[in-house]
N, C-alpha and C. Protein backbone atom coordinates (compact mmCIF):
# COMPACT_ATOMS: atom_id res chain seq x y z
N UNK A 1 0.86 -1.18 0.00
CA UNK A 1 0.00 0.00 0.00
C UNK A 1 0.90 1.23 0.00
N UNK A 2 0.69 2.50 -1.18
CA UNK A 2 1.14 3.74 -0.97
C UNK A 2 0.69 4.32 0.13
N UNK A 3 1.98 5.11 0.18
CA UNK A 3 1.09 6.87 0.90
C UNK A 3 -0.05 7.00 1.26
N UNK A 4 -0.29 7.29 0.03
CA UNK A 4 -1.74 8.06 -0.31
C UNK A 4 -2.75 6.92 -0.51
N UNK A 5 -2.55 5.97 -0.48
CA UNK A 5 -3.67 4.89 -0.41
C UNK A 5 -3.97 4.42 1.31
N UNK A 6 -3.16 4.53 1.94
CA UNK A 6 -2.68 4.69 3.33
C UNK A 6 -3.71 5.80 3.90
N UNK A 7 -3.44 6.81 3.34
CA UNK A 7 -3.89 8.27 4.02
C UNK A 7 -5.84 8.09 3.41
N UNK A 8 -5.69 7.22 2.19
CA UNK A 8 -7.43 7.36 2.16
C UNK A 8 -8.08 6.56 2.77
N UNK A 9 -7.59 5.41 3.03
CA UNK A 9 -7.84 4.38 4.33
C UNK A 9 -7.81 4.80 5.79
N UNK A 10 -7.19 5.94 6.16
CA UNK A 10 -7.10 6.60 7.77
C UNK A 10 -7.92 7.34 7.04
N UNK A 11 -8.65 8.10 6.00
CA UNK A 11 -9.29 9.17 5.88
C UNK A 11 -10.45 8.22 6.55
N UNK A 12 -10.89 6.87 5.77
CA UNK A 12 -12.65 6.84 5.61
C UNK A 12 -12.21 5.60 7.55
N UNK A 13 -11.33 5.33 7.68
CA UNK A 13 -11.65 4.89 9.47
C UNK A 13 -11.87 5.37 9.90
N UNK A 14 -10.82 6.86 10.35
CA UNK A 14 -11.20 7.93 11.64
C UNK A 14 -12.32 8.63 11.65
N UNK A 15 -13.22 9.25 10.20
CA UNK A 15 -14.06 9.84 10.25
C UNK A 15 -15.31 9.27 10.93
N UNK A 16 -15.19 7.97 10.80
CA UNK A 16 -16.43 6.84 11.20
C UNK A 16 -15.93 6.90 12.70
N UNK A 17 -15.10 6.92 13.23
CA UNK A 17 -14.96 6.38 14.56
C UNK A 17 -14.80 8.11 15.68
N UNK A 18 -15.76 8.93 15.49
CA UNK A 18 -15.78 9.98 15.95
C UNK A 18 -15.77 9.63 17.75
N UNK A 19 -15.90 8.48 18.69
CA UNK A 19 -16.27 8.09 19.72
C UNK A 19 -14.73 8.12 19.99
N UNK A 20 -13.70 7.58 19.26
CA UNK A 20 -12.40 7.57 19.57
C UNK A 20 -11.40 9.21 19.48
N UNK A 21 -11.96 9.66 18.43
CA UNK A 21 -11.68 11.37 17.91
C UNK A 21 -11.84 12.28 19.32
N UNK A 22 -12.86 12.25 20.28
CA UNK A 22 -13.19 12.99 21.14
C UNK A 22 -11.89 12.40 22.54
N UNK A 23 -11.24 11.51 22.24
CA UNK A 23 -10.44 11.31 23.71
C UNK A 23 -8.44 11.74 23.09
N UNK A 24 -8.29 12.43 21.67
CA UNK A 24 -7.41 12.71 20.77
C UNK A 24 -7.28 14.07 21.99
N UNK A 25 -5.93 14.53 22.02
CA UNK A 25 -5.83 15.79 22.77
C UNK A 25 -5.12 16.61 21.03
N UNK A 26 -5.29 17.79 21.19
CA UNK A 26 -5.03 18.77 20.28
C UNK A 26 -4.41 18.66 19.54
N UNK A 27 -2.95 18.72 19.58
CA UNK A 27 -1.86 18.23 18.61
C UNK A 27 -1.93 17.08 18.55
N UNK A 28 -2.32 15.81 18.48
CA UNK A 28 -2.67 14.68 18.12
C UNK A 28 -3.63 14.82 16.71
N UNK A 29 -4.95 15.88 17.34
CA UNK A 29 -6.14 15.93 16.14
C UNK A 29 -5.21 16.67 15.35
N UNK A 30 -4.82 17.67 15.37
CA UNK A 30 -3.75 18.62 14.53
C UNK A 30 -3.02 17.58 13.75
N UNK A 31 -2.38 16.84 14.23
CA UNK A 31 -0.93 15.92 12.96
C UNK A 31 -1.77 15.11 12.42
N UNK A 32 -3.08 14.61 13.04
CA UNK A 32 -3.94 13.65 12.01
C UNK A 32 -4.45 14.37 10.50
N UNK A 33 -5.04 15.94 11.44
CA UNK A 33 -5.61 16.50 10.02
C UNK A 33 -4.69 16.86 9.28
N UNK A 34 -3.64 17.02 9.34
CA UNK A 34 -2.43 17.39 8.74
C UNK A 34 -2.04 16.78 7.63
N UNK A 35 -2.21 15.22 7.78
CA UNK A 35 -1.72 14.38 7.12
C UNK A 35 -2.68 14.46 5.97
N UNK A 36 -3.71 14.11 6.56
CA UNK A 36 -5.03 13.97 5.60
C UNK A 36 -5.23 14.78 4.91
N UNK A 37 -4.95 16.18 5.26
CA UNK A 37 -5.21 17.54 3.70
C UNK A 37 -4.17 17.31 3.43
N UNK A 38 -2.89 16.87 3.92
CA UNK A 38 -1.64 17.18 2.96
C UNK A 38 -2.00 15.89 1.99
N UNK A 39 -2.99 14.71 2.17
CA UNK A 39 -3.10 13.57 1.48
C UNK A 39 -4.39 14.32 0.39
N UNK A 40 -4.76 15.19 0.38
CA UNK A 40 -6.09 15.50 -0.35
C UNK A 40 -7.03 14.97 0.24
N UNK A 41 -7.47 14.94 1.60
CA UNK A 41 -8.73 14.71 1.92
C UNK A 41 -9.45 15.70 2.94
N UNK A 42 -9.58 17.05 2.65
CA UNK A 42 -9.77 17.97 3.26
C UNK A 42 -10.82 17.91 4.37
N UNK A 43 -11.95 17.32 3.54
CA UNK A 43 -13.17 16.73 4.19
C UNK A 43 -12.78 15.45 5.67
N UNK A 44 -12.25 14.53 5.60
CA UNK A 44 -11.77 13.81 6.29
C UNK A 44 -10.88 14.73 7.30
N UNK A 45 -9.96 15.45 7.21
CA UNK A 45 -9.35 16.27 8.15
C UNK A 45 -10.40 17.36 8.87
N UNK A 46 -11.55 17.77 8.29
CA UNK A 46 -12.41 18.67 9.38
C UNK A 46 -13.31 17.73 10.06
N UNK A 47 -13.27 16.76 9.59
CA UNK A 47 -14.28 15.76 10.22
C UNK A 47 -13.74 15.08 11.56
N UNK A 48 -12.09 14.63 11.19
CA UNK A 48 -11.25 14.71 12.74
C UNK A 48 -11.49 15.78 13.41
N UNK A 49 -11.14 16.47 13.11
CA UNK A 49 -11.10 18.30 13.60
C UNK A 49 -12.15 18.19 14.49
N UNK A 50 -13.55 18.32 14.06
CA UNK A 50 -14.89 18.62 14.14
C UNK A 50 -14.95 17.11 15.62
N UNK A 51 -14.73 16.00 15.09
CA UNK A 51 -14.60 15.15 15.91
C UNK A 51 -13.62 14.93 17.58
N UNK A 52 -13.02 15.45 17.41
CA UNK A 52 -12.01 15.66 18.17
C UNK A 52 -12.78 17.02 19.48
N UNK A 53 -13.21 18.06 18.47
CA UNK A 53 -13.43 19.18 19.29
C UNK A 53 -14.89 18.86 20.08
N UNK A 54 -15.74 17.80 19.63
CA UNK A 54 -16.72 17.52 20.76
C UNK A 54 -16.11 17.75 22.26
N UNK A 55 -15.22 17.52 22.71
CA UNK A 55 -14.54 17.07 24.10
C UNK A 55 -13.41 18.32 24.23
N UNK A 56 -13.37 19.49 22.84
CA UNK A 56 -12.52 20.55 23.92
C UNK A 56 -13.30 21.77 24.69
N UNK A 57 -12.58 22.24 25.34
CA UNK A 57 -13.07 22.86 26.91
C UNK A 57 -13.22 24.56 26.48
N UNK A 58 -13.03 25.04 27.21
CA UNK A 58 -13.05 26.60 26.73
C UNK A 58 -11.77 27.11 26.45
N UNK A 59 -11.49 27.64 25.43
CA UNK A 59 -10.10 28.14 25.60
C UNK A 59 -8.89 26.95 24.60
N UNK A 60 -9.90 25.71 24.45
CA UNK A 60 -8.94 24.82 23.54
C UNK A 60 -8.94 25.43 22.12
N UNK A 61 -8.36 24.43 21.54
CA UNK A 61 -7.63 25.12 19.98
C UNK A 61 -8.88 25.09 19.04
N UNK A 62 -9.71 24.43 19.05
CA UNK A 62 -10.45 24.25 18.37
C UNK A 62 -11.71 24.92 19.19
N UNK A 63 -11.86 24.77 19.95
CA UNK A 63 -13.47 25.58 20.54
C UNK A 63 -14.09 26.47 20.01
N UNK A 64 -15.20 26.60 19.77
CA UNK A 64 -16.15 27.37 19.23
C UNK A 64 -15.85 27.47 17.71
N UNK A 65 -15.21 26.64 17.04
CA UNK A 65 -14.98 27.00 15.72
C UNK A 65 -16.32 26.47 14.70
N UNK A 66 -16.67 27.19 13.60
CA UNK A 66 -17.87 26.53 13.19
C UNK A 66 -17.45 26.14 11.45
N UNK A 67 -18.21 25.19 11.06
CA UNK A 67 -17.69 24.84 9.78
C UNK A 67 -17.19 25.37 8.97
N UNK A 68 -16.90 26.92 8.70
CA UNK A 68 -15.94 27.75 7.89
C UNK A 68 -14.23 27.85 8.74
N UNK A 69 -14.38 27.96 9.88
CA UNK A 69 -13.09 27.88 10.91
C UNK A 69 -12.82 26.76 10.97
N UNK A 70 -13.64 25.29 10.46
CA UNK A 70 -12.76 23.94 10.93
C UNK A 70 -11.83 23.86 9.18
N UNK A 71 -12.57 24.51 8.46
CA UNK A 71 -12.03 24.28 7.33
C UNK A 71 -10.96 25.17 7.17
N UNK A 72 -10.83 26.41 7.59
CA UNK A 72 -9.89 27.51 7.14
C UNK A 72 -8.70 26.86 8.41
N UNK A 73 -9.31 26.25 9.21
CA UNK A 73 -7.72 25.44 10.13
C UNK A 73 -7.25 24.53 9.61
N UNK A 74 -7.82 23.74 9.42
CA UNK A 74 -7.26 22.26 8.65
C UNK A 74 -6.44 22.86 7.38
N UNK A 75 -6.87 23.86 6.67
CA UNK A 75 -5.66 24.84 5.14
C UNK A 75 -4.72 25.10 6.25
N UNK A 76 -5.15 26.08 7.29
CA UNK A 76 -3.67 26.73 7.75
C UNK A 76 -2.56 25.72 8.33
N UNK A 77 -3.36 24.40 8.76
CA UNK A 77 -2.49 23.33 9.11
C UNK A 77 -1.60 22.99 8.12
N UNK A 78 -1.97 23.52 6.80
CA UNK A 78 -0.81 22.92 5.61
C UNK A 78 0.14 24.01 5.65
N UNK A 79 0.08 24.90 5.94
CA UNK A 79 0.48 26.35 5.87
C UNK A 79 1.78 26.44 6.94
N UNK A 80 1.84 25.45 7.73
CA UNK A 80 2.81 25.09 9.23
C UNK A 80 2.06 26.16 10.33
């Protein structure tokens, strides 16, 4: 298996397993979505994102962000 056949296989697991996404601490969800837009799966990286941030607190990296902010993070994640 490539790369990128790799990265579309973690795309379509993690998105399904959002129950596991919510116990991910920040930079964990961060290097996952990372991988995944740098793999072309933009959608799959806000869906970690989005998944992950069920369980952050006030003041976490992701909090209060709404579907235009999970997406414009997951770009800036390519951005370093």
């Amino acid at each position: 298996m490539d790369l990128a056949a790799a990265v579309a296989a973690a795309a379509d697991t993690l998105t399904f397993d959002t129950e596991t996404l919510r116990f991910l601490g920040c930079d964990e969800a961060d290097a996952i979505a990372r991988v995944l837009a740098a793999g072309g799966h933009t959608d799959a990286a806000v869906a970690v994102l989005r998944g992950h941030a069920r369980s952050d607190e006030d003041g976490d990296a992701h909090d209060g962000l709404d579907a235009d902010g999970f997406t414009a993070y997951a770009a800036a994640l390519l951005r370093g």
